[in-house]
PDB file of N, CA and C in Angstrom:
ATOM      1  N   UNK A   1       1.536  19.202 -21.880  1.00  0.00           N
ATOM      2  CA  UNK A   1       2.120  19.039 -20.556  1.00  0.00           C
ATOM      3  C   UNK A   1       1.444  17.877 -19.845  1.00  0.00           C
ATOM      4  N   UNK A   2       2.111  17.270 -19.035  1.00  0.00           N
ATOM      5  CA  UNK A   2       1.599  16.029 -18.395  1.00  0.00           C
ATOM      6  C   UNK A   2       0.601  16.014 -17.214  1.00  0.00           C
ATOM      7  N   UNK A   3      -0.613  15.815 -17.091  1.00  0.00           N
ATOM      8  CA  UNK A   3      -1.964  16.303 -15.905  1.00  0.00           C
ATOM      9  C   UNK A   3      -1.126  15.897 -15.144  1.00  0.00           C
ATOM     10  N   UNK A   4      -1.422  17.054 -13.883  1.00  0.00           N
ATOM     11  CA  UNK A   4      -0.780  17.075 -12.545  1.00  0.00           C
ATOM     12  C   UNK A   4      -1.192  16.134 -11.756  1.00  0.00           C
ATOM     13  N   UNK A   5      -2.252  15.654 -11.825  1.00  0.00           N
ATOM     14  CA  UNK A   5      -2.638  14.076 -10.436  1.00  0.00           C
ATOM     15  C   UNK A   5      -2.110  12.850 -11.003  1.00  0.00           C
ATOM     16  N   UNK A   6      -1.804  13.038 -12.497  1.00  0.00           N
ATOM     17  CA  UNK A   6      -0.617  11.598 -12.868  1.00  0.00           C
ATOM     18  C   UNK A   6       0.796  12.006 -12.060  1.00  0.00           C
ATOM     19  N   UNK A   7       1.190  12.916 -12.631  1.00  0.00           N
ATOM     20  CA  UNK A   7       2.550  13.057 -12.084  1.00  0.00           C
ATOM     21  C   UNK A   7       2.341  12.902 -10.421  1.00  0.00           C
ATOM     22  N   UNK A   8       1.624  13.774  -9.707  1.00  0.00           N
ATOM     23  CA  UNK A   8       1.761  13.390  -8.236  1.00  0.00           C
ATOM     24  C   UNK A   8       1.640  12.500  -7.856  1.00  0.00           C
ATOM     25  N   UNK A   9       0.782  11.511  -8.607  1.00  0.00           N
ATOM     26  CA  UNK A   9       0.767   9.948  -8.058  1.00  0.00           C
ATOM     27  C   UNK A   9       1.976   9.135  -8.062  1.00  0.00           C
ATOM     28  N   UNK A  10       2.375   9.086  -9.319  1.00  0.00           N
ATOM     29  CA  UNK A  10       3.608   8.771  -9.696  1.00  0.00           C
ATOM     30  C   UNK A  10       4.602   9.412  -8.849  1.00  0.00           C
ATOM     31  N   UNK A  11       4.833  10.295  -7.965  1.00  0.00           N
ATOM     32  CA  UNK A  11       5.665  10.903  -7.226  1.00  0.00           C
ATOM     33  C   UNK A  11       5.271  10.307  -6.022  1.00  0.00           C
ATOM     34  N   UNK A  12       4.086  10.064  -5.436  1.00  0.00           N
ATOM     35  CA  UNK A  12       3.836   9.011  -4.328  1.00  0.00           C
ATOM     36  C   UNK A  12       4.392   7.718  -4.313  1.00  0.00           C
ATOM     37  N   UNK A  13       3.631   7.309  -5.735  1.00  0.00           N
ATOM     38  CA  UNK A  13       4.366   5.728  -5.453  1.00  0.00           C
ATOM     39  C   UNK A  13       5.472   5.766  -5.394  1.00  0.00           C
ATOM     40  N   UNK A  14       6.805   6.398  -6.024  1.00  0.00           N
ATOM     41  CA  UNK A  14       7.785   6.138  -5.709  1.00  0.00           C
ATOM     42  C   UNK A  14       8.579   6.387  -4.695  1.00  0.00           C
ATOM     43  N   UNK A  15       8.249   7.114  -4.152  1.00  0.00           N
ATOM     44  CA  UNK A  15       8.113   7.929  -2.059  1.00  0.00           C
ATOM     45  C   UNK A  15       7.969   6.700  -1.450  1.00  0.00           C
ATOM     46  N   UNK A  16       6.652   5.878  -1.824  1.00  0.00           N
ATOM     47  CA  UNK A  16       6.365   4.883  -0.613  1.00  0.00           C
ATOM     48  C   UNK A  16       7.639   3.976  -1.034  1.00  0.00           C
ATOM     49  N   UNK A  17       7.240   3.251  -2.032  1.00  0.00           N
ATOM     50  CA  UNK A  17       8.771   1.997  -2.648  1.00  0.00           C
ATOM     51  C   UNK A  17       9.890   3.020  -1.745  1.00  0.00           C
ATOM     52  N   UNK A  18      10.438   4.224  -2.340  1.00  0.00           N
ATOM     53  CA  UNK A  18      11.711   4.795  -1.841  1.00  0.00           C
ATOM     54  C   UNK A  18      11.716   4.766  -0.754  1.00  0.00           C
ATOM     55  N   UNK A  19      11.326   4.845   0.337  1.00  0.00           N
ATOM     56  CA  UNK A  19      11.214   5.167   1.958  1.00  0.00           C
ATOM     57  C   UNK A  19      11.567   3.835   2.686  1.00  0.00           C
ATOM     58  N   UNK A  20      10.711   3.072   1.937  1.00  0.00           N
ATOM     59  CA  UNK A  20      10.331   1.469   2.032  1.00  0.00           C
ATOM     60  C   UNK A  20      11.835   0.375   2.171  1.00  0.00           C
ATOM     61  N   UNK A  21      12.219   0.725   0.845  1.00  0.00           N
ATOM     62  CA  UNK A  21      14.070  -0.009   0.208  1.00  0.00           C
ATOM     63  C   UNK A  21      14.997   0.923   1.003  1.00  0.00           C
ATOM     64  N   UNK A  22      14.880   2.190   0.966  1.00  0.00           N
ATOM     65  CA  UNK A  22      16.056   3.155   1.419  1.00  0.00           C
ATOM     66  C   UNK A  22      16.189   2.517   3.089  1.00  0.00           C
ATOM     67  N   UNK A  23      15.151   3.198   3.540  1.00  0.00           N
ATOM     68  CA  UNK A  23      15.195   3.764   5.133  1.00  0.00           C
ATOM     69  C   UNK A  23      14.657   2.662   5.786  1.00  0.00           C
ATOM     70  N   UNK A  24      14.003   1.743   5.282  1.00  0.00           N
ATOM     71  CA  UNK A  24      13.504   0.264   6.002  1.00  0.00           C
ATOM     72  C   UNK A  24      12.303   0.795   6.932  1.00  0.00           C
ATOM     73  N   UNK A  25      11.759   1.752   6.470  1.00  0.00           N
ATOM     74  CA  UNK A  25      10.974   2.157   7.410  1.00  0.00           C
ATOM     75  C   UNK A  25       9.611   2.790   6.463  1.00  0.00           C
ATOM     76  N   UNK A  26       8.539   2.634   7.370  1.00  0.00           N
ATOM     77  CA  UNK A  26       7.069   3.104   6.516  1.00  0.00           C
ATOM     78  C   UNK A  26       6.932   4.808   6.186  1.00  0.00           C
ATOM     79  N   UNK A  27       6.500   4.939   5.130  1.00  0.00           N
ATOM     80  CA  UNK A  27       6.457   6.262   4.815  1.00  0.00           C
ATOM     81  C   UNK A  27       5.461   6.789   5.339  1.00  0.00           C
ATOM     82  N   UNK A  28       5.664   7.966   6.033  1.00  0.00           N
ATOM     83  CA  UNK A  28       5.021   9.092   6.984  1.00  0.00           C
ATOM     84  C   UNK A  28       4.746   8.378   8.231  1.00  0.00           C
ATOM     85  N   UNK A  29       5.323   7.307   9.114  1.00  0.00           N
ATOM     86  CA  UNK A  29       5.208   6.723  10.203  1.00  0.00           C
ATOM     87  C   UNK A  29       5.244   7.697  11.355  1.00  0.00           C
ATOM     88  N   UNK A  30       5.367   8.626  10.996  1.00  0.00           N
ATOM     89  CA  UNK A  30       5.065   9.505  12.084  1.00  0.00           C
ATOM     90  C   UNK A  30       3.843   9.685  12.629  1.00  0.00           C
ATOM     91  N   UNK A  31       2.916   9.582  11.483  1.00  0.00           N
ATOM     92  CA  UNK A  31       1.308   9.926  11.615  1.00  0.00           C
ATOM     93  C   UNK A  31       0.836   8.502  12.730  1.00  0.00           C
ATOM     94  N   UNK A  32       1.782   7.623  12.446  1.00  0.00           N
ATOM     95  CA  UNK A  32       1.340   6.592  13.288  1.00  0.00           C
ATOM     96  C   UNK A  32       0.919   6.886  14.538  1.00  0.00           C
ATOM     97  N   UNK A  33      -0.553   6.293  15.301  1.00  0.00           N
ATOM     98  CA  UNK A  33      -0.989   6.508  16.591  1.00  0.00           C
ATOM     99  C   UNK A  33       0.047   5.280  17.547  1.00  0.00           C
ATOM    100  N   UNK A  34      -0.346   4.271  17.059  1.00  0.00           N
ATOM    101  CA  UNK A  34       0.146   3.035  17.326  1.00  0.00           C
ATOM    102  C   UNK A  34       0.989   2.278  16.764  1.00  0.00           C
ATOM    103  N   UNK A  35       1.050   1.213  17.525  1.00  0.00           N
ATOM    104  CA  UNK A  35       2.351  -0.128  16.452  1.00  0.00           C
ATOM    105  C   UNK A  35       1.249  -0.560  15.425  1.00  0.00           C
ATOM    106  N   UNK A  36       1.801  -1.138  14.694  1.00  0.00           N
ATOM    107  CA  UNK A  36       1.166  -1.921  13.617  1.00  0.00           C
ATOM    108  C   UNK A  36       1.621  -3.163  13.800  1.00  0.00           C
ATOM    109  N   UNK A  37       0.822  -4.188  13.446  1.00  0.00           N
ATOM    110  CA  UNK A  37       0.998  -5.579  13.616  1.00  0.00           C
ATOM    111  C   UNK A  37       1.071  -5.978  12.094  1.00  0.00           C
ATOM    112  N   UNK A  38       2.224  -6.522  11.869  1.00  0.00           N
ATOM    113  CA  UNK A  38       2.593  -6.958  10.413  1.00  0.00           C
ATOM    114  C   UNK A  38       2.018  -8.450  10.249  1.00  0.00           C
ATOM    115  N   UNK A  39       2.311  -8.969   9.190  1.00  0.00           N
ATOM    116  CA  UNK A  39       1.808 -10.960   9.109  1.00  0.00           C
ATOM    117  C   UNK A  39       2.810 -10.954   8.009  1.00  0.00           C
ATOM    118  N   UNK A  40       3.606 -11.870   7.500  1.00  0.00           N
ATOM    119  CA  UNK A  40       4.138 -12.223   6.460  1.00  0.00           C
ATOM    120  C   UNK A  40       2.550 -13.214   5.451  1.00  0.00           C
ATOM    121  N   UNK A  41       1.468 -13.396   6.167  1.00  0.00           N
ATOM    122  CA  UNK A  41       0.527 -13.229   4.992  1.00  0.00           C
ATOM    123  C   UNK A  41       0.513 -15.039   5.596  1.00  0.00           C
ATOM    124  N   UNK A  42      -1.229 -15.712   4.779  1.00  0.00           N
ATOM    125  CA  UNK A  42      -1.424 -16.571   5.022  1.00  0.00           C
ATOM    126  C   UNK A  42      -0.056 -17.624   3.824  1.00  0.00           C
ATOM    127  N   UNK A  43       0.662 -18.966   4.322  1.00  0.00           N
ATOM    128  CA  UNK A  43       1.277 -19.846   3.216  1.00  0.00           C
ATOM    129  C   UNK A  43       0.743 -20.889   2.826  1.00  0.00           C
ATOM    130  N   UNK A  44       1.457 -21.627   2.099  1.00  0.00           N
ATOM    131  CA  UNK A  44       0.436 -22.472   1.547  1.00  0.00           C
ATOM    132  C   UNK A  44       0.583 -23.642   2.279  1.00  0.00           C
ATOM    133  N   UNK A  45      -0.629 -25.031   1.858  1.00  0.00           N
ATOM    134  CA  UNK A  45      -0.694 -25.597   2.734  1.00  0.00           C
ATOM    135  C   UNK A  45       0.989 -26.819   3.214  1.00  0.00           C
ATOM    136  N   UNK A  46       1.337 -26.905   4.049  1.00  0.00           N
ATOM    137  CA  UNK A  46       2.446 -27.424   4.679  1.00  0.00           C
ATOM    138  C   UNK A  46       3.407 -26.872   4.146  1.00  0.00           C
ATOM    139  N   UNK A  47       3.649 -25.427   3.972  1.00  0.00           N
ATOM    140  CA  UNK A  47       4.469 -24.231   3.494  1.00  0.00           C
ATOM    141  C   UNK A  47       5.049 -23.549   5.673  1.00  0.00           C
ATOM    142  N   UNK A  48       5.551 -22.829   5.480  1.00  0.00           N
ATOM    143  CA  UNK A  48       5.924 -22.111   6.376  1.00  0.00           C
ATOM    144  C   UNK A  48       4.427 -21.215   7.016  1.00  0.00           C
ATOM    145  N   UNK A  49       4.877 -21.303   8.837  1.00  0.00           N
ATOM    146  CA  UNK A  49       3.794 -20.889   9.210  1.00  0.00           C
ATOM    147  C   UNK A  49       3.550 -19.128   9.133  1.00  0.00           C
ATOM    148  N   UNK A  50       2.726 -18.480   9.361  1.00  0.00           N
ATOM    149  CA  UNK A  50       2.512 -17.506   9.233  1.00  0.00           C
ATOM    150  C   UNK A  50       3.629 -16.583  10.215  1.00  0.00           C
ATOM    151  N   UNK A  51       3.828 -15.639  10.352  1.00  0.00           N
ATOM    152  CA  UNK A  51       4.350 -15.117  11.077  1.00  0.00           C
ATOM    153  C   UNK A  51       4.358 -13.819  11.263  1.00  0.00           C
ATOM    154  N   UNK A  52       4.085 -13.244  12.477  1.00  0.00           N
ATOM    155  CA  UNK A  52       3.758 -11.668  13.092  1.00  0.00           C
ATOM    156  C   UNK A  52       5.150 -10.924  13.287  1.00  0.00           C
ATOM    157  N   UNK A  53       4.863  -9.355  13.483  1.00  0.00           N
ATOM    158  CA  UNK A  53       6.087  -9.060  13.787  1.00  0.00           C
ATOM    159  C   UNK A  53       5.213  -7.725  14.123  1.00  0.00           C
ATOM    160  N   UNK A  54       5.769  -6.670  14.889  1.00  0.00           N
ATOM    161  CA  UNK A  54       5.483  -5.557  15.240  1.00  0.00           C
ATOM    162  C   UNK A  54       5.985  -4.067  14.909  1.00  0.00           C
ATOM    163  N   UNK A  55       5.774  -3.248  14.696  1.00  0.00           N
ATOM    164  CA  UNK A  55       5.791  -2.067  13.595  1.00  0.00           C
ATOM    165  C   UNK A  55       5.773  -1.044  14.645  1.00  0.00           C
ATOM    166  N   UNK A  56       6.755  -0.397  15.545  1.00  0.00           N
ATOM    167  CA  UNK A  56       6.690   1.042  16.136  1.00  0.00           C
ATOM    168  C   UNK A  56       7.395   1.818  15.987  1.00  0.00           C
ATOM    169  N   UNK A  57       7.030   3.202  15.794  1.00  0.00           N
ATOM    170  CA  UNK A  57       7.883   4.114  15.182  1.00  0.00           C
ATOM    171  C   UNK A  57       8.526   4.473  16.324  1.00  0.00           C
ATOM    172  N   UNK A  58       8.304   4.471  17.562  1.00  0.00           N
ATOM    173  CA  UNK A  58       8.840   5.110  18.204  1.00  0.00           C
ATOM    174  C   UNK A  58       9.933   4.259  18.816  1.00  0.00           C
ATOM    175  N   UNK A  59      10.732   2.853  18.340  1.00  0.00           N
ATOM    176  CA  UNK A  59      11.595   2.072  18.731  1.00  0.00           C
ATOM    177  C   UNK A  59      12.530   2.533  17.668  1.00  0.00           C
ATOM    178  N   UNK A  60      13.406   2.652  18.177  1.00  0.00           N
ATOM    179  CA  UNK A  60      14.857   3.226  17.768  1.00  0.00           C
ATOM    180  C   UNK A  60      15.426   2.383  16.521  1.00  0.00           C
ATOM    181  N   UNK A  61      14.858   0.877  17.189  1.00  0.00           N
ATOM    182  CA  UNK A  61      15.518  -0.359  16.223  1.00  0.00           C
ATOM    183  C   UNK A  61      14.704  -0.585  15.093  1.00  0.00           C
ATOM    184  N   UNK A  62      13.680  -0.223  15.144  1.00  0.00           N
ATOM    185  CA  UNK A  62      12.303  -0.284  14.042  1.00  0.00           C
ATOM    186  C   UNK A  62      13.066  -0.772  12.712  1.00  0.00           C
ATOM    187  N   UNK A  63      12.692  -1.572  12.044  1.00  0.00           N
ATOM    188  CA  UNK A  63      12.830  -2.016  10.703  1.00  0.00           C
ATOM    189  C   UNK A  63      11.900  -2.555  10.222  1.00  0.00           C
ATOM    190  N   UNK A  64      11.250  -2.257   8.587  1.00  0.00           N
ATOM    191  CA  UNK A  64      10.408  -2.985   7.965  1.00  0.00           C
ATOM    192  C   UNK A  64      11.040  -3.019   6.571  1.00  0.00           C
ATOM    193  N   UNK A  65      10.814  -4.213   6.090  1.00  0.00           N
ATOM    194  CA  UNK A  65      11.181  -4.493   4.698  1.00  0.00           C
ATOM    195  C   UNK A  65      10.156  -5.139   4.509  1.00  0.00           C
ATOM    196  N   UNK A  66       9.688  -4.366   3.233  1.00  0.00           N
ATOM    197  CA  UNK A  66       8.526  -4.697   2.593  1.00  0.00           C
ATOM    198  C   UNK A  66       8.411  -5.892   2.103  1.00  0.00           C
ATOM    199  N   UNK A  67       7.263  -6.378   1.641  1.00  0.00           N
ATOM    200  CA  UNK A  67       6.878  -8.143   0.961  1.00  0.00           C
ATOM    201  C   UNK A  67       7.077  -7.730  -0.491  1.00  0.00           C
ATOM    202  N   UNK A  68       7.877  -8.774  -1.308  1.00  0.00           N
ATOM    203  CA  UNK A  68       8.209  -8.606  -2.922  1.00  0.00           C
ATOM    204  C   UNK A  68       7.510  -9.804  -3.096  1.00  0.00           C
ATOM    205  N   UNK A  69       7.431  -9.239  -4.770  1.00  0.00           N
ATOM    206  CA  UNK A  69       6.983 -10.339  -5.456  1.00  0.00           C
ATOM    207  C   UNK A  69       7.153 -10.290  -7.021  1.00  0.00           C
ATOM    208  N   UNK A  70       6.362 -11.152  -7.755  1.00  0.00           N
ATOM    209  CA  UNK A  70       6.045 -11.079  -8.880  1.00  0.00           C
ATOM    210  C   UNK A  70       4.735 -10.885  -9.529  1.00  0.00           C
ATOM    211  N   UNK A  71       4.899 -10.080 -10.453  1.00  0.00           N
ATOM    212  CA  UNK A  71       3.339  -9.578 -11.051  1.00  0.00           C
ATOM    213  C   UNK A  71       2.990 -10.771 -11.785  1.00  0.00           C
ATOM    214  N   UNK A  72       1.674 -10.343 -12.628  1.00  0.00           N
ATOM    215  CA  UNK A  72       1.377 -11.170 -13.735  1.00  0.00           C
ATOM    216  C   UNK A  72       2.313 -11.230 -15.062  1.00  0.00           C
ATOM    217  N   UNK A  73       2.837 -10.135 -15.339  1.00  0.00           N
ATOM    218  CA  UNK A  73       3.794 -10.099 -16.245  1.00  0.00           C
ATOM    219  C   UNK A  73       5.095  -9.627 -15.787  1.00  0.00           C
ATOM    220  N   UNK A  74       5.407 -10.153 -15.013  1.00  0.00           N
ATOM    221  CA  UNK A  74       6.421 -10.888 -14.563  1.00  0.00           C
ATOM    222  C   UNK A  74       7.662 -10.098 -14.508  1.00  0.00           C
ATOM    223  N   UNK A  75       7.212  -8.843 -13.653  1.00  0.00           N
ATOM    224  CA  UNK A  75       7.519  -7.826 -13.294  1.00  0.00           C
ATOM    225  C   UNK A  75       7.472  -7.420 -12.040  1.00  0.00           C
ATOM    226  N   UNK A  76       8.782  -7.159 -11.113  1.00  0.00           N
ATOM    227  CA  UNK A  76       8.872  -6.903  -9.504  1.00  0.00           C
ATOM    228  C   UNK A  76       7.698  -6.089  -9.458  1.00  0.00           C
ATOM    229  N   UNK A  77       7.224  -6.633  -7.766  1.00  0.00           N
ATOM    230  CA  UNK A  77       6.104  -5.913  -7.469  1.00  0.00           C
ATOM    231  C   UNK A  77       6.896  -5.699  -5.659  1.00  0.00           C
ATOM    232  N   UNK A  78       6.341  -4.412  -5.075  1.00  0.00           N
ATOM    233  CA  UNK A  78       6.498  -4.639  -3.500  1.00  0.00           C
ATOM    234  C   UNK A  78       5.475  -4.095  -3.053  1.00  0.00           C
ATOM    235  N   UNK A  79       5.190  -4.302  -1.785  1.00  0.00           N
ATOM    236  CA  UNK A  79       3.765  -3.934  -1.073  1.00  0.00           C
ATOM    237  C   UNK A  79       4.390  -2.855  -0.341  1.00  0.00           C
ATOM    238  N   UNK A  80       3.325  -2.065  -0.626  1.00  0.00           N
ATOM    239  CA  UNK A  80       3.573  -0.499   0.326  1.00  0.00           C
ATOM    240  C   UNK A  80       2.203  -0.684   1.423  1.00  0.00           C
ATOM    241  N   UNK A  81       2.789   0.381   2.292  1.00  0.00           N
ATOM    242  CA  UNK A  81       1.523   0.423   3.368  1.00  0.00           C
ATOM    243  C   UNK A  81       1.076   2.021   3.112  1.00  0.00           C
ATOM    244  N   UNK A  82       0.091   2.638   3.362  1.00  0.00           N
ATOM    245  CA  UNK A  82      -0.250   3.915   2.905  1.00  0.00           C
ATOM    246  C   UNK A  82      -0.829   3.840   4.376  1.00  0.00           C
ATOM    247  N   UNK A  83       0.292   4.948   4.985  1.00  0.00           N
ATOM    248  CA  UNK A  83      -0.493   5.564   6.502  1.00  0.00           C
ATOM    249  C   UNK A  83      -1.645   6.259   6.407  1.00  0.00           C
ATOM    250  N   UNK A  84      -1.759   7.042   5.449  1.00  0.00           N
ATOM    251  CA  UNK A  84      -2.920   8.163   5.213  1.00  0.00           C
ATOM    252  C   UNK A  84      -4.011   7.231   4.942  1.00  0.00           C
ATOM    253  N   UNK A  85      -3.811   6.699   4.315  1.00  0.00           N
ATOM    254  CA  UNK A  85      -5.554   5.329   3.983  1.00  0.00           C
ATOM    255  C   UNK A  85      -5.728   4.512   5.164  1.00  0.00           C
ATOM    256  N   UNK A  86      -4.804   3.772   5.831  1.00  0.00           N
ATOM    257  CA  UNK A  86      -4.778   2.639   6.421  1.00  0.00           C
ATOM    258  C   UNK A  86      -4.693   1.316   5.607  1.00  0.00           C
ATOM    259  N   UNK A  87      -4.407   1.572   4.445  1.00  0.00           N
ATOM    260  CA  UNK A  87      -4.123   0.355   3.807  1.00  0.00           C
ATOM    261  C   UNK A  87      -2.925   0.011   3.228  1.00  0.00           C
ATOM    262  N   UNK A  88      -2.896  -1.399   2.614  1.00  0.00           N
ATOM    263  CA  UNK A  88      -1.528  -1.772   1.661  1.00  0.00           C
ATOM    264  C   UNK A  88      -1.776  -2.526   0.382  1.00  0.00           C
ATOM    265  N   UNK A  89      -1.004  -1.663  -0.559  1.00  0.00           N
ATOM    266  CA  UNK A  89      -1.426  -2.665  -2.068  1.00  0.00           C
ATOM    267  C   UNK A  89       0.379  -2.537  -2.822  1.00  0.00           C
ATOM    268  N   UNK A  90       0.050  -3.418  -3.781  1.00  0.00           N
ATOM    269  CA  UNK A  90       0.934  -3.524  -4.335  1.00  0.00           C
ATOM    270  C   UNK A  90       1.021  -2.585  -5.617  1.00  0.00           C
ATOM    271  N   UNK A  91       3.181  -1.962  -5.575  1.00  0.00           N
ATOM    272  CA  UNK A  91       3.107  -1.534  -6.555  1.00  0.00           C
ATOM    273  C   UNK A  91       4.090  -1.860  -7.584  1.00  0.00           C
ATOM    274  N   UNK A  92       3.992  -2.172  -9.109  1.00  0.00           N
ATOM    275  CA  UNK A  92       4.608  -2.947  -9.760  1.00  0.00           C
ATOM    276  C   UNK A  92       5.992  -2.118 -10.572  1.00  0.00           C
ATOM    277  N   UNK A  93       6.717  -2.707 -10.634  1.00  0.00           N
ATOM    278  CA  UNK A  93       7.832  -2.022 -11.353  1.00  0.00           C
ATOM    279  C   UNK A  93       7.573  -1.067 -12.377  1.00  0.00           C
ATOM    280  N   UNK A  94       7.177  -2.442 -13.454  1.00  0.00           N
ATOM    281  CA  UNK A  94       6.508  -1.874 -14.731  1.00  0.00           C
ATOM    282  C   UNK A  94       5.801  -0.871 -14.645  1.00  0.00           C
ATOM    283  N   UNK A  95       4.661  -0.594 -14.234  1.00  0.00           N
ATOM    284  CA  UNK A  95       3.490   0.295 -14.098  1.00  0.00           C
ATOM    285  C   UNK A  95       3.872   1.610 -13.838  1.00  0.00           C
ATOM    286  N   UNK A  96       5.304   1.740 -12.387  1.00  0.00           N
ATOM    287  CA  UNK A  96       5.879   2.650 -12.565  1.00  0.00           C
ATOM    288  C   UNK A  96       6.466   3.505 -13.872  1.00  0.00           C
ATOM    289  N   UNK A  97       7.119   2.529 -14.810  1.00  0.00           N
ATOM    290  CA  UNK A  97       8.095   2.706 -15.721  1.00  0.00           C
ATOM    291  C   UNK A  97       7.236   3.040 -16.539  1.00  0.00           C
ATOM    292  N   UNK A  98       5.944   2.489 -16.723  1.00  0.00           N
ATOM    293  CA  UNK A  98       4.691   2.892 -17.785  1.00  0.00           C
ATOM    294  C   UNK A  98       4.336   4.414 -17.524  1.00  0.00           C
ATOM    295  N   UNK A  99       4.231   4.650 -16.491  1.00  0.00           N
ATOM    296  CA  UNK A  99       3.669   6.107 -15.764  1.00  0.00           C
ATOM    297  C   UNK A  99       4.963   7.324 -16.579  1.00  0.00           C
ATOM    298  N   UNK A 100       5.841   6.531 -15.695  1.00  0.00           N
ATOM    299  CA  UNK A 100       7.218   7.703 -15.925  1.00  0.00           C
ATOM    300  C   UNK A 100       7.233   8.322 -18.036  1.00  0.00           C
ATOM    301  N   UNK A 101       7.193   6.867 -18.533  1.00  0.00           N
ATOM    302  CA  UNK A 101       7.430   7.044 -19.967  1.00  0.00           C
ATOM    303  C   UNK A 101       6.142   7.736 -20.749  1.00  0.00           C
ATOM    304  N   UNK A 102       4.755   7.332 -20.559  1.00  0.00           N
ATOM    305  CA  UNK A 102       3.990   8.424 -20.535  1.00  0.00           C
ATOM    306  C   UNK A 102       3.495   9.991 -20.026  1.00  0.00           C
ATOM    307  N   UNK A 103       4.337  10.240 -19.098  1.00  0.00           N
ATOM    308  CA  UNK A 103       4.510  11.618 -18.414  1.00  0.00           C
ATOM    309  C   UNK A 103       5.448  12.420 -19.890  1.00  0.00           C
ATOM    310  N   UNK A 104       6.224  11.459 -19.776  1.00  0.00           N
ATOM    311  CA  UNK A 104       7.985  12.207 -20.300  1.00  0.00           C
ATOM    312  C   UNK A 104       7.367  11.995 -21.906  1.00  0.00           C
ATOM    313  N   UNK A 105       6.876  11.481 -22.783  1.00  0.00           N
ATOM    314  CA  UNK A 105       6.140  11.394 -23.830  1.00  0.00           C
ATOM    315  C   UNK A 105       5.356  12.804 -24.370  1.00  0.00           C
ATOM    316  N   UNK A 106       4.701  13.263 -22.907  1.00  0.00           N
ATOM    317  CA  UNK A 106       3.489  14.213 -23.115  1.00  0.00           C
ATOM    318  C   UNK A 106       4.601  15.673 -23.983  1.00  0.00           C
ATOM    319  N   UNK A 107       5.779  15.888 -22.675  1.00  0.00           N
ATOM    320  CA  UNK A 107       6.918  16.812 -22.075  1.00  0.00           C
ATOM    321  C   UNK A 107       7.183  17.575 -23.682  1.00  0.00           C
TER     322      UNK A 107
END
């Protein structure tokens, strides 16, 4: 049978991505005290300037769409924010699909 803190993880990450693409909105933003101040991240040099944007759950209009990208192997990646930590990392397609196929392997 497949250890239970793989599978729950694997059931997180795809909560945050799902919440993230679906609902345009941060997963468990409720817990939020405050707005969050977003950055589209430092660019490169004579690239586009940085740019802020503001994150409140309690605005009706609220939208966030997460930052995509590409991994090293060259595989969609999107950045989640994790309310419960206070942080944001990236999570990769693949890695998902690695998780899922080793769970279902064990089964």
């Amino acid at each position: 049978m497949a250890d239970d803190n793989q599978f729950q993880q694997l059931a997180e990450d795809l909560r945050l991505v799902r919440v993230q693409l679906e609902k345009h909105q941060i997963a468990s933003d409720r817990k939020l005290s405050d707005p969050l101040i977003m950055t589209t991240g430092p660019s490169s040099p004579g690239g586009a300037p940085e740019r802020f944007s503001q994150y409140d759950k309690n605005d009706r209009m609220r939208a966030h769409i997460p930052r995509m990208g590409s991994s090293a192997r060259r595989s969609f990646m999107w950045e989640v924010i994790e309310v419960n930590t206070g942080s944001a990392r990236w999570i990769e397609r693949r890695s998902l699909s690695d998780a899922m196929l080793e769970i279902f392997n064990r089964i």
